[in-house]
N, C-alpha and C. Protein backbone atom coordinates (compact mmCIF):
# COMPACT_ATOMS: atom_id res chain seq x y z
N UNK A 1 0.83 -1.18 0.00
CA UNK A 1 0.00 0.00 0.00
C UNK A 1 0.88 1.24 0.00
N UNK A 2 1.04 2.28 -0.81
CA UNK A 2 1.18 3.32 -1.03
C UNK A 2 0.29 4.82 -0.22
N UNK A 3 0.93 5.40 0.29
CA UNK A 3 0.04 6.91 0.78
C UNK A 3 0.69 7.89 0.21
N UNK A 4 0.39 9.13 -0.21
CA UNK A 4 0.82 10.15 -0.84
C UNK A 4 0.45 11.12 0.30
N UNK A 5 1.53 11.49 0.81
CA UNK A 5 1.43 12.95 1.41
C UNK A 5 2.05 14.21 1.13
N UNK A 6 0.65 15.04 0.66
CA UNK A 6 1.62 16.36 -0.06
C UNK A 6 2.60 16.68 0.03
N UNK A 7 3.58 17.84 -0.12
CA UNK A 7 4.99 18.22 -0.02
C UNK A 7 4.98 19.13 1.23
N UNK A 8 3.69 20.00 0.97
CA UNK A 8 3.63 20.75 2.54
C UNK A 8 3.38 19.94 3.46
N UNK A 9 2.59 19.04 4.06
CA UNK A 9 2.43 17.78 4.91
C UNK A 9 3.37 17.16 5.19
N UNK A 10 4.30 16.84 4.08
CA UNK A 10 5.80 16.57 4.68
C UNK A 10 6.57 17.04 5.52
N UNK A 11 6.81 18.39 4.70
CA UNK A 11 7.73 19.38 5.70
C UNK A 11 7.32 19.10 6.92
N UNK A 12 5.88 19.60 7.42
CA UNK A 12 5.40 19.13 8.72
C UNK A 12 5.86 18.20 9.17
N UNK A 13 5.39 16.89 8.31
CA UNK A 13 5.28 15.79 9.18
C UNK A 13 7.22 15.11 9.96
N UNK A 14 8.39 15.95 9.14
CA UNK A 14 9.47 15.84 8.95
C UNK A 14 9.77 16.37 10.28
N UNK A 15 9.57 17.62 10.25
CA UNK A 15 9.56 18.62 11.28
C UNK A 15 9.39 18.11 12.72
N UNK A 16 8.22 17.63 12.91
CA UNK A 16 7.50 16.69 13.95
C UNK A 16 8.14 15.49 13.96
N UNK A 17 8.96 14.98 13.76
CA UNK A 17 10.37 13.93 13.81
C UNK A 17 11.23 14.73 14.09
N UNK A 18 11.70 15.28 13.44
CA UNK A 18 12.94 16.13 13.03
C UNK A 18 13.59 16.86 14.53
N UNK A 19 12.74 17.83 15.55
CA UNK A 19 12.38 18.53 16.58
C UNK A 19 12.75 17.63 17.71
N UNK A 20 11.89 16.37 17.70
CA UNK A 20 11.82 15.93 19.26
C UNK A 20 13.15 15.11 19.19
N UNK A 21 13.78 14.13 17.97
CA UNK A 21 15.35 13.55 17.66
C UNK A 21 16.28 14.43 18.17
N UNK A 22 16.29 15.02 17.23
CA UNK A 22 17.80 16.35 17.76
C UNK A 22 17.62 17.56 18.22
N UNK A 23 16.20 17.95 19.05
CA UNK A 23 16.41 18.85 20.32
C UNK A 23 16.43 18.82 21.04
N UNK A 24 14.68 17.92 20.99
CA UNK A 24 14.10 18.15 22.31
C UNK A 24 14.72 16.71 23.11
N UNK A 25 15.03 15.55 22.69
CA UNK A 25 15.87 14.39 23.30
C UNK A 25 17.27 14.68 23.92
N UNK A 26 17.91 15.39 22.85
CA UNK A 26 19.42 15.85 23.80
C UNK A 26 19.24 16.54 24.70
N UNK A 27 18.60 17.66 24.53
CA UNK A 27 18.07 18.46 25.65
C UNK A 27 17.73 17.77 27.34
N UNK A 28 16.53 17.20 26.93
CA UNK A 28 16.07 16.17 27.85
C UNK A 28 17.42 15.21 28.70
N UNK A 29 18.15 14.58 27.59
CA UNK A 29 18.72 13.65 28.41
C UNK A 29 19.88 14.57 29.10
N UNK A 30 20.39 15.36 28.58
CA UNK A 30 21.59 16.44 29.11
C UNK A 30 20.99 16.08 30.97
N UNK A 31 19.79 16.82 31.15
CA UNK A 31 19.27 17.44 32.28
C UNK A 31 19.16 15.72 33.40
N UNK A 32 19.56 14.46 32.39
CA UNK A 32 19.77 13.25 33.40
C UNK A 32 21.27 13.38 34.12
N UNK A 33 21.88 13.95 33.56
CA UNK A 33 23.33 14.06 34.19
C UNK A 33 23.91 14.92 34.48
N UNK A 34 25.22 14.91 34.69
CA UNK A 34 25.48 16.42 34.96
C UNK A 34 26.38 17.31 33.73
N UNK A 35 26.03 18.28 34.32
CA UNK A 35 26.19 19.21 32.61
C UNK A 35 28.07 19.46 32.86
N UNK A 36 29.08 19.03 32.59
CA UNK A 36 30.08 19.62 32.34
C UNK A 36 30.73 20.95 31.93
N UNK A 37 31.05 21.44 32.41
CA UNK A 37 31.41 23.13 32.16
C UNK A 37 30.46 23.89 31.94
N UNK A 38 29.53 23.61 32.40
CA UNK A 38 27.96 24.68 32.80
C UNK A 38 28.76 25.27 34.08
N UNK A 39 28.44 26.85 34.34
CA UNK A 39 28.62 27.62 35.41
C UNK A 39 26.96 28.32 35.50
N UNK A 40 26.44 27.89 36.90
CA UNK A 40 25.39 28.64 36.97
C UNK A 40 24.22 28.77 36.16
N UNK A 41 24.17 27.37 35.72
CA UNK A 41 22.93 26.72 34.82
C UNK A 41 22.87 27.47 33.46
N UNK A 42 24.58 27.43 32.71
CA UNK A 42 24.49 28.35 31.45
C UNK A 42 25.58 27.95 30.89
N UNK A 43 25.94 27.12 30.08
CA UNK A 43 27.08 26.77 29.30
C UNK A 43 28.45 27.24 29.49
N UNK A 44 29.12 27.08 29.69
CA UNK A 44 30.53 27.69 29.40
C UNK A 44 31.26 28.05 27.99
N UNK A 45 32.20 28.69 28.05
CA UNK A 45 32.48 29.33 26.89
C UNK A 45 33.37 27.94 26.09
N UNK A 46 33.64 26.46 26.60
CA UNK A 46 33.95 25.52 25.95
C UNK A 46 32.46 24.66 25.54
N UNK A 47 31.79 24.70 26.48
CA UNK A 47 30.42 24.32 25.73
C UNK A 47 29.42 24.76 24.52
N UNK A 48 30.23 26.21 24.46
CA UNK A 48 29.48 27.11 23.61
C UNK A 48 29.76 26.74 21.98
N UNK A 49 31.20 26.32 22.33
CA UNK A 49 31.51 25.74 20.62
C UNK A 49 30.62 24.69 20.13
N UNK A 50 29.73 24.44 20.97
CA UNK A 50 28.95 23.02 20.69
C UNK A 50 27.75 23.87 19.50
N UNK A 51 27.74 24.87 20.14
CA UNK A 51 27.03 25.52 18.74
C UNK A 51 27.44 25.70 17.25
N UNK A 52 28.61 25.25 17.14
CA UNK A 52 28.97 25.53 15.71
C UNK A 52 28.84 23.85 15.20
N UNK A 53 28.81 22.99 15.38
CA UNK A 53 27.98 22.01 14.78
C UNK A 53 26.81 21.44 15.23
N UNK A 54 25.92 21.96 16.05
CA UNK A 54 24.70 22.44 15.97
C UNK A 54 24.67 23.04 14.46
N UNK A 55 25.26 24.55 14.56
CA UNK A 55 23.92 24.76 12.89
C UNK A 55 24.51 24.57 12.11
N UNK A 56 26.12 23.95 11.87
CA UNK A 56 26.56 23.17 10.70
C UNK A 56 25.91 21.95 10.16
N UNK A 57 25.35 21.01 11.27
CA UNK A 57 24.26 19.70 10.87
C UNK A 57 23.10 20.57 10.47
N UNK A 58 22.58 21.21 11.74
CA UNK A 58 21.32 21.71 10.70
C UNK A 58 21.47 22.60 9.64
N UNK A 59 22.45 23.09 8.85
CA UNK A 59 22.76 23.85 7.79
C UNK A 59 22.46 22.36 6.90
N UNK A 60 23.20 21.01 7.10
CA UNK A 60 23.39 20.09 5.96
C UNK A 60 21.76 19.19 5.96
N UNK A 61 21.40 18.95 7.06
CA UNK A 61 20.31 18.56 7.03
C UNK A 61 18.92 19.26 6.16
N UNK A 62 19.00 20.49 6.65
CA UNK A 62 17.90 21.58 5.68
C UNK A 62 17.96 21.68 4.32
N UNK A 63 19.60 21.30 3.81
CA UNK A 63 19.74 21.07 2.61
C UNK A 63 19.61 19.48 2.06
N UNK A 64 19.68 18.97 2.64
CA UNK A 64 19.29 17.77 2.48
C UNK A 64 17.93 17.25 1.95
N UNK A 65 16.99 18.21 3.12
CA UNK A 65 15.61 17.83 3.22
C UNK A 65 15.13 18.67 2.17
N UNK A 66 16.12 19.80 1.78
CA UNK A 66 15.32 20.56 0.88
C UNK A 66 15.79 19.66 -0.75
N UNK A 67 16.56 18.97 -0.92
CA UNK A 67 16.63 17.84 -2.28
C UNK A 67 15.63 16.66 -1.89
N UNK A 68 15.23 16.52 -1.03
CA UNK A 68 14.40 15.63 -1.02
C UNK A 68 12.61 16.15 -1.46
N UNK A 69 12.83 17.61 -0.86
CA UNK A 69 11.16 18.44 -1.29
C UNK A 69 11.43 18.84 -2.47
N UNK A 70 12.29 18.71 -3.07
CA UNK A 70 12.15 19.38 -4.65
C UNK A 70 12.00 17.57 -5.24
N UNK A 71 12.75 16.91 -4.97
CA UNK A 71 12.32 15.54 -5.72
C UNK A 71 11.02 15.24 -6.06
N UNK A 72 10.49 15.48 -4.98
CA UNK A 72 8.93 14.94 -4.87
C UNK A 72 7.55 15.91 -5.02
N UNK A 73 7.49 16.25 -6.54
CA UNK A 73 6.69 17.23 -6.55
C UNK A 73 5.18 16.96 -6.46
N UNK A 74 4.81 15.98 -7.06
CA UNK A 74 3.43 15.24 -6.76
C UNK A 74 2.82 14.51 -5.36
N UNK A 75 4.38 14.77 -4.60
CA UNK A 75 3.99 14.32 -2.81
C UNK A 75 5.04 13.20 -2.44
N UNK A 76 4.84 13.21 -1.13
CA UNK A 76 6.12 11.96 -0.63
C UNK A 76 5.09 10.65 -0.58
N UNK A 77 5.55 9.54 -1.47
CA UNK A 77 5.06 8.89 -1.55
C UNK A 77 5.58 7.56 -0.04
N UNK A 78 4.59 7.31 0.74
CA UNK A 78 5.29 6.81 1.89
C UNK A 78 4.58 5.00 1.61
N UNK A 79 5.93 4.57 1.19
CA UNK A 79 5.61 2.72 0.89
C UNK A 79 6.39 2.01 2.30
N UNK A 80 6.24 0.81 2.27
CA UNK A 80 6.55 -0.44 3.52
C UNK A 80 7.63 -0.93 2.76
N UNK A 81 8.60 0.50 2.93
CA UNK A 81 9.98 0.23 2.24
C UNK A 81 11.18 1.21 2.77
N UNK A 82 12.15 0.91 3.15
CA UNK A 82 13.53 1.72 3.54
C UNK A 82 13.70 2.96 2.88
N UNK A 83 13.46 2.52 1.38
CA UNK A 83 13.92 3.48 -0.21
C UNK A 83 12.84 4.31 -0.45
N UNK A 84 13.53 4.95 -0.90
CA UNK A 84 12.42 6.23 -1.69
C UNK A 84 11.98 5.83 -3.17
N UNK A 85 11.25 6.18 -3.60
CA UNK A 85 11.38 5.94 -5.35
C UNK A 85 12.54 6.58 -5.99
N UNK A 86 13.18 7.28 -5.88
CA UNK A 86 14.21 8.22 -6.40
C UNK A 86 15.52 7.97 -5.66
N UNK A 87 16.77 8.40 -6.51
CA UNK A 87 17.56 8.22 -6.28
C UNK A 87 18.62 9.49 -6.04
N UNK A 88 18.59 10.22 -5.60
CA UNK A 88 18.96 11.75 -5.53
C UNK A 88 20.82 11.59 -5.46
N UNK A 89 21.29 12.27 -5.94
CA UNK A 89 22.43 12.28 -6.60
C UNK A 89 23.31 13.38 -6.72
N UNK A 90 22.75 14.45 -6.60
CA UNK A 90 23.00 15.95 -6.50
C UNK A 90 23.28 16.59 -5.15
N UNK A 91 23.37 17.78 -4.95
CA UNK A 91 23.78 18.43 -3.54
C UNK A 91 24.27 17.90 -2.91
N UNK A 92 23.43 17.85 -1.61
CA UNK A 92 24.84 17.12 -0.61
C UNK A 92 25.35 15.62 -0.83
N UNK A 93 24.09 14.93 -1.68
CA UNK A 93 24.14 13.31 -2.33
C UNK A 93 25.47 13.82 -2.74
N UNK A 94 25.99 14.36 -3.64
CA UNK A 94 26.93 14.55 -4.81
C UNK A 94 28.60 14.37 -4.12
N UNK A 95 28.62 14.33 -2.56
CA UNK A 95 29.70 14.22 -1.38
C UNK A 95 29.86 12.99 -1.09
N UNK A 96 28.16 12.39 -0.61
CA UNK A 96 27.73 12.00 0.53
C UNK A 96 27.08 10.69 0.28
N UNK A 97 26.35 9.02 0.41
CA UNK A 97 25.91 8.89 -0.02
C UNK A 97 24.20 8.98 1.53
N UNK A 98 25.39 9.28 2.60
CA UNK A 98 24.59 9.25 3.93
C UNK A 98 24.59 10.98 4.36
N UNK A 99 24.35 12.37 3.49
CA UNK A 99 24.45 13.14 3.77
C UNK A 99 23.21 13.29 5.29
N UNK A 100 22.20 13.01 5.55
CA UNK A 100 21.46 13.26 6.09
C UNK A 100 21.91 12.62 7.96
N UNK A 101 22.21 11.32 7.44
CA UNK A 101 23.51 10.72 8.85
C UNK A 101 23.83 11.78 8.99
N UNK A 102 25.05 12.22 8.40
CA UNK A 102 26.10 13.38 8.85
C UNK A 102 25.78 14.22 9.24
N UNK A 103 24.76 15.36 9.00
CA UNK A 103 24.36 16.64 9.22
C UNK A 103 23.38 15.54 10.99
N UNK A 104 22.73 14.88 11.00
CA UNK A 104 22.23 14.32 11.74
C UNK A 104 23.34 14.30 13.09
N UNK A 105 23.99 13.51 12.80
CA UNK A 105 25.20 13.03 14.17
C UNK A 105 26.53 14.32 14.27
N UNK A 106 26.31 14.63 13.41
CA UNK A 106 27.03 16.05 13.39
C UNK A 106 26.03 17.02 14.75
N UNK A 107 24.88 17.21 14.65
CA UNK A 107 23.99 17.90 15.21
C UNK A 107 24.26 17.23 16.91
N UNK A 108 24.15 15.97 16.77
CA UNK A 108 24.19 15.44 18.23
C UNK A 108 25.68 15.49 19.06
N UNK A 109 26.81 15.83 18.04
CA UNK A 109 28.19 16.13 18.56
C UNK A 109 28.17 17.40 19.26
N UNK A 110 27.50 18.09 18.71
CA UNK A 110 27.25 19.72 19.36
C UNK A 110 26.35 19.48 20.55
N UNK A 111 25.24 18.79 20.18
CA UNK A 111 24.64 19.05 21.50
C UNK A 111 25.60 17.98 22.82
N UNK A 112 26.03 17.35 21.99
CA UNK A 112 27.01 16.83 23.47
C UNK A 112 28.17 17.79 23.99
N UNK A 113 28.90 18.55 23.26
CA UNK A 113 29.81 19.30 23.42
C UNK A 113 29.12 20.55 24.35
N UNK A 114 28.04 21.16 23.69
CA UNK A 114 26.50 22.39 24.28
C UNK A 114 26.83 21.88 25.59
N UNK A 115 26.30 20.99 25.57
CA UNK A 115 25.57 19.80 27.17
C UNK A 115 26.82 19.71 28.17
N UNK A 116 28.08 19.06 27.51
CA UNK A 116 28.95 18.37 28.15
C UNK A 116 27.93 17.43 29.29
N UNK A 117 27.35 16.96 28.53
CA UNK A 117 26.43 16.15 29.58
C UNK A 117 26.80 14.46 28.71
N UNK A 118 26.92 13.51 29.28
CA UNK A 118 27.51 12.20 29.38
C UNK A 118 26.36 11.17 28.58
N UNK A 119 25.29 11.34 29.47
CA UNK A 119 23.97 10.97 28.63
C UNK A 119 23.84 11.33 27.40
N UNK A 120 24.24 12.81 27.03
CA UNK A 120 23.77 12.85 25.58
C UNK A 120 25.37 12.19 24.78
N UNK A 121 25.93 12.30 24.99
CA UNK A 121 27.10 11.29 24.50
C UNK A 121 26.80 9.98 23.88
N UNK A 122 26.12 9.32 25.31
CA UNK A 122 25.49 7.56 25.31
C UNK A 122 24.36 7.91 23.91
N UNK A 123 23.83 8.73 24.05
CA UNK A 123 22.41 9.24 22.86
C UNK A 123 23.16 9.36 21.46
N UNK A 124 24.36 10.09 21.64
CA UNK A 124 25.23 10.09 20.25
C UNK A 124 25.35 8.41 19.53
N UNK A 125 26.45 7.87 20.69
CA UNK A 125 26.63 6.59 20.58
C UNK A 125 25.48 5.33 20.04
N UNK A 126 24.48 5.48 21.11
CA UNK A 126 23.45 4.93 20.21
C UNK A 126 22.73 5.30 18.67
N UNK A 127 22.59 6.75 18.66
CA UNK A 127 22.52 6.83 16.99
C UNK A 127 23.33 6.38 15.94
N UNK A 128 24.66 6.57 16.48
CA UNK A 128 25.35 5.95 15.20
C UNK A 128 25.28 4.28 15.05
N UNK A 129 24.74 3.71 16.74
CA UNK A 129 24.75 2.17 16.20
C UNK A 129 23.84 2.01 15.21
N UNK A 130 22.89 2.46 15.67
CA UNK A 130 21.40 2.37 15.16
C UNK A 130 21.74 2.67 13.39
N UNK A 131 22.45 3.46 13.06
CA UNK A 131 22.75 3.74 11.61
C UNK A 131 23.66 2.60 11.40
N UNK A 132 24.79 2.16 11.87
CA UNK A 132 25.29 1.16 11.68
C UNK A 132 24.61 -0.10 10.99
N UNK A 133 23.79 -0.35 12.09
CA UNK A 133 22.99 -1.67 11.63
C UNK A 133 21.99 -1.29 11.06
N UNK A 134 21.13 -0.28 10.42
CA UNK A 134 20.44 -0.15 9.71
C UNK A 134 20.76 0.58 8.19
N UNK A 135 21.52 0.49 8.43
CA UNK A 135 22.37 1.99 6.85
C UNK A 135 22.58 0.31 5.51
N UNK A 136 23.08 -0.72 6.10
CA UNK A 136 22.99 -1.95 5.26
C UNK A 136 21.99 -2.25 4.44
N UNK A 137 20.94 -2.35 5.58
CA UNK A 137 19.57 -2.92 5.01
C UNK A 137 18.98 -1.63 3.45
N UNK A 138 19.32 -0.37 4.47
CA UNK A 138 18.73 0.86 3.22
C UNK A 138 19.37 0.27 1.70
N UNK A 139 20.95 0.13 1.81
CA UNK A 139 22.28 -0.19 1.22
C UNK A 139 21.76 -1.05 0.04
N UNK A 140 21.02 -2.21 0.31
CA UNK A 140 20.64 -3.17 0.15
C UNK A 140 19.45 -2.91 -1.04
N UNK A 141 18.42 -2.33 0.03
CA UNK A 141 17.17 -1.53 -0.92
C UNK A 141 17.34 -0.54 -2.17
N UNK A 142 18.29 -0.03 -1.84
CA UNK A 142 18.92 0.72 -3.07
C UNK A 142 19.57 -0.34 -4.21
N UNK A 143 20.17 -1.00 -4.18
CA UNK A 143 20.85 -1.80 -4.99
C UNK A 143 19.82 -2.50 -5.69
N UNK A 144 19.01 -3.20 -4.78
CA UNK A 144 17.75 -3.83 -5.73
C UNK A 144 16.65 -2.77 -6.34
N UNK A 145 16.62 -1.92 -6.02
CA UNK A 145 15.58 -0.84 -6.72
C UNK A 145 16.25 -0.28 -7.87
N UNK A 146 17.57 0.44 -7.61
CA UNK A 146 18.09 1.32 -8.64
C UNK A 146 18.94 0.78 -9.31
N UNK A 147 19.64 -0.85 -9.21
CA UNK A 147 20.61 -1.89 -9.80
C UNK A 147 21.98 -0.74 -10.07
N UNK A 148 21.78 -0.64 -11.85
CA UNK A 148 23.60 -0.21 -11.98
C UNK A 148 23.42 1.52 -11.71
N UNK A 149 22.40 1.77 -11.72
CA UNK A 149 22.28 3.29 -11.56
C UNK A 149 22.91 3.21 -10.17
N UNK A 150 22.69 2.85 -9.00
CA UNK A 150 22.96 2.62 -7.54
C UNK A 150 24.20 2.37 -7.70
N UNK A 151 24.72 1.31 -8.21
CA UNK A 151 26.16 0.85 -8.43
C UNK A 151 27.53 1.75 -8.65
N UNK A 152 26.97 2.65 -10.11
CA UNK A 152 27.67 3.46 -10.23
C UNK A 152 28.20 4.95 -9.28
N UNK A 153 26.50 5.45 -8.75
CA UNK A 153 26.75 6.03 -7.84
C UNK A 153 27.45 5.81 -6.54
N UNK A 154 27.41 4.24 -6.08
CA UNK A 154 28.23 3.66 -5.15
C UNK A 154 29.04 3.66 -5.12
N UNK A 155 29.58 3.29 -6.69
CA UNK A 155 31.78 3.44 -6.95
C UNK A 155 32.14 4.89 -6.87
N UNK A 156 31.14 6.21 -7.16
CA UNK A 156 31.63 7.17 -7.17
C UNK A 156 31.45 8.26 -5.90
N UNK A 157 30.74 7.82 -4.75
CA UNK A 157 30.57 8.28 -3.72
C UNK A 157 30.19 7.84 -2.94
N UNK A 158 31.34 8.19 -1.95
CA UNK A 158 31.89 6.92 -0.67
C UNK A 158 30.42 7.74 0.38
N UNK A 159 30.04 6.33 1.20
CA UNK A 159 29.10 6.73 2.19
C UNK A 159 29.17 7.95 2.96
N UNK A 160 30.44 8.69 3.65
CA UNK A 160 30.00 9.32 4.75
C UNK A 160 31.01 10.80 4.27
N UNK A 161 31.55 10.82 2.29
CA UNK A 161 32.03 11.62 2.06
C UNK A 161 33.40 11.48 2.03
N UNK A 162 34.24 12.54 1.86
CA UNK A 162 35.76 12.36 1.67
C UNK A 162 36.13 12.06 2.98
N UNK A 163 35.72 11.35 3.89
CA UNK A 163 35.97 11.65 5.78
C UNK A 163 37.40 10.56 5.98
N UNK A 164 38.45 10.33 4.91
CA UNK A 164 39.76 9.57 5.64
C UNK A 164 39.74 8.86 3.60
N UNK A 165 38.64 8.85 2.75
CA UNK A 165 38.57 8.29 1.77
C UNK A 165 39.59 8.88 0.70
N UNK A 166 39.71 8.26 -0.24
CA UNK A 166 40.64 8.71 -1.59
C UNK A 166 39.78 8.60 -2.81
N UNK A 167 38.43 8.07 -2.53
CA UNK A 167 37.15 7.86 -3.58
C UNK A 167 37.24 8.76 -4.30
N UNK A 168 37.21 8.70 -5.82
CA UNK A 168 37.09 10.07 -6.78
C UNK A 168 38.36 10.87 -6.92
N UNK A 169 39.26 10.75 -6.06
CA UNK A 169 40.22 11.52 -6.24
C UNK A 169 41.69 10.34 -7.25
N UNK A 170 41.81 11.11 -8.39
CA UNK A 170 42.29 10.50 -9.36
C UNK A 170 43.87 9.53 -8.87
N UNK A 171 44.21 8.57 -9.20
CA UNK A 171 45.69 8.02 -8.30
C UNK A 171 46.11 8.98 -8.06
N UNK A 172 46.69 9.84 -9.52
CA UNK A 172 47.95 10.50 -9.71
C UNK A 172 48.03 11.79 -8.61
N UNK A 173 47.04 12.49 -7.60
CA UNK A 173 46.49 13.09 -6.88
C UNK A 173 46.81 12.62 -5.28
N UNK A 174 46.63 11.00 -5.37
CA UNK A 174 46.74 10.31 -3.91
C UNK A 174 48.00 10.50 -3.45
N UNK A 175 48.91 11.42 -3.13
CA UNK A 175 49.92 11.48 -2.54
C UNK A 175 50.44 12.21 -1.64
N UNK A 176 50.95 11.55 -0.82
CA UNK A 176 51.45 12.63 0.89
C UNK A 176 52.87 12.34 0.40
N UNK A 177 53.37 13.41 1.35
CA UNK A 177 54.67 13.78 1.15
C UNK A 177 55.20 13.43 2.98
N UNK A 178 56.54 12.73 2.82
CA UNK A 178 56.95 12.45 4.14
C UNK A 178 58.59 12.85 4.01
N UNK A 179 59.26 13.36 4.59
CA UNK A 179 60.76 13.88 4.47
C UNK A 179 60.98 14.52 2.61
N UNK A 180 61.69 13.71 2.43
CA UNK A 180 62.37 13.74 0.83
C UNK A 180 61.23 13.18 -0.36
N UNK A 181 60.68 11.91 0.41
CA UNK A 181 60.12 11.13 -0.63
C UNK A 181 58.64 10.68 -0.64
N UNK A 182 57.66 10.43 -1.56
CA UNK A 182 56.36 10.49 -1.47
C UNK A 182 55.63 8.84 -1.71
N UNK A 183 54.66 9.20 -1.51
CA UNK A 183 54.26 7.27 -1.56
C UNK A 183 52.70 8.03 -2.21
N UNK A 184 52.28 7.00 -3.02
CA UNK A 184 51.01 6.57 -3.19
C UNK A 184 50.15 6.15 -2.54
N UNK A 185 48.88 6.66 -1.88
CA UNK A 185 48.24 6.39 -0.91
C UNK A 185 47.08 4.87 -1.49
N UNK A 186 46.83 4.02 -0.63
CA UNK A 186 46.08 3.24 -1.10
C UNK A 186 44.81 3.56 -0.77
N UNK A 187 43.46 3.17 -1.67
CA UNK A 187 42.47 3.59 -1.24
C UNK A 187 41.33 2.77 -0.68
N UNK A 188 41.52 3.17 0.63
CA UNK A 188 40.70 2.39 1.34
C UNK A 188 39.65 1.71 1.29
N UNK A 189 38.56 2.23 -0.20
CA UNK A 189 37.06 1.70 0.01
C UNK A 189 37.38 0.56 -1.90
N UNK A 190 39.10 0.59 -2.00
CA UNK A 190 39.10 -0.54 -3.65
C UNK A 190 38.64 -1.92 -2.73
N UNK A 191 38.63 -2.55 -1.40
CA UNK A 191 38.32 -3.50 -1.07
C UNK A 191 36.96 -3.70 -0.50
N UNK A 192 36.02 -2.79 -1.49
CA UNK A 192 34.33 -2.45 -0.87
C UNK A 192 33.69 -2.46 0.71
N UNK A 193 34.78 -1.67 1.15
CA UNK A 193 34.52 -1.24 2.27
C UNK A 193 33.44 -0.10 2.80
N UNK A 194 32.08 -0.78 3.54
CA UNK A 194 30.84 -0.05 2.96
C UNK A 194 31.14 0.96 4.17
N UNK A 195 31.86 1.22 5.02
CA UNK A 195 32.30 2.66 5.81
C UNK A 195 32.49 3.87 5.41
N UNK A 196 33.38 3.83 4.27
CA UNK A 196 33.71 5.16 4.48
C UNK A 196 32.99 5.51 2.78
């Protein structure tokens, strides 16, 4: 069974996920423990950097969500499926193949850093398992829906972006320099390594 929910209904309905995940939960759990470099129930000026990936995730996320509202102009079609009908490929896709992870756990690094609270740490930790063991199955759904279209996009953009990868970047390019002499870097994801 298929439901179509408009594009404005989305935003909403996104929003209303979106809010209680990465605010109102870190928030919440911060206040189970104790807040680290809070003075006087107000962040400290090392907690405060927690704001700059705060709105760096939500900078990538908004862009994210906003390739996903232009995809779907006839409505988000919501099936008893991981995958979307579409295969988005562009913007932050064009880095990323998990841009929405990133801007996501990016967001919860800040609020742990904001917090210096321990709990929201454990809250970090569990999101990324949770993507761990579920980022496969999506992995999976894509491959059988979109076959070599998926494929290709797979050889050409590594899951979580250039984050330690050499993906896309041509051999002759892969090289560090150490004293006198230089080496060829090997690239980590030629042995389909679905990490990076």
């Amino acid at each position: 069974m298929v439901v179509t929910i408009p594009r404005g209904a989305a935003v909403v309905v996104w929003h209303a996920v979106f809010v209680p995940l990465f605010v109102s939960l870190p928030v919440a759990l911060s206040r189970a423990g104790t807040r680290h470099g809070w003075q006087r129930g107000r962040p400290g000026p090392a907690n405060l950097l927690g704001a700059v990936p705060i709105a760096a995730g939500g900078a990538l996320v908004a862009s994210t969500v906003g390739c996903h509202y232009r995809a779907i102009p006839e409505g988000w079609k919501v099936e008893a499926r991981i995958t979307p009908g579409y295969l988005l490929q562009k913007g932050p896709y064009a880095f990323s193949r998990n841009p929405m992870f990133l801007g996501q756990v990016t967001i919860w690094a800040g609020w742990a850093v904001f917090t210096g609270s321990l709990p929201v740490v454990v809250g970090l930790a569990s999101f990324v398992g949770v993507w761990i063991i579920g980022s496969p199955f999506e992995e999976r759904g894509l491959r059988k829906r979109f076959g070599a279209e998926y494929a290709a996009y797979r050889g050409r953009v590594p899951r979580l972006g250039h984050l330690g990868s050499t993906r896309g970047i041509p051999p002759t390019e892969r090289r560090w320099t150490r004293g006198s002499g230089s080496r060829t870097i090997p690239d980590p994801n030629r042995d389909g390594s679905p990490w990076l």
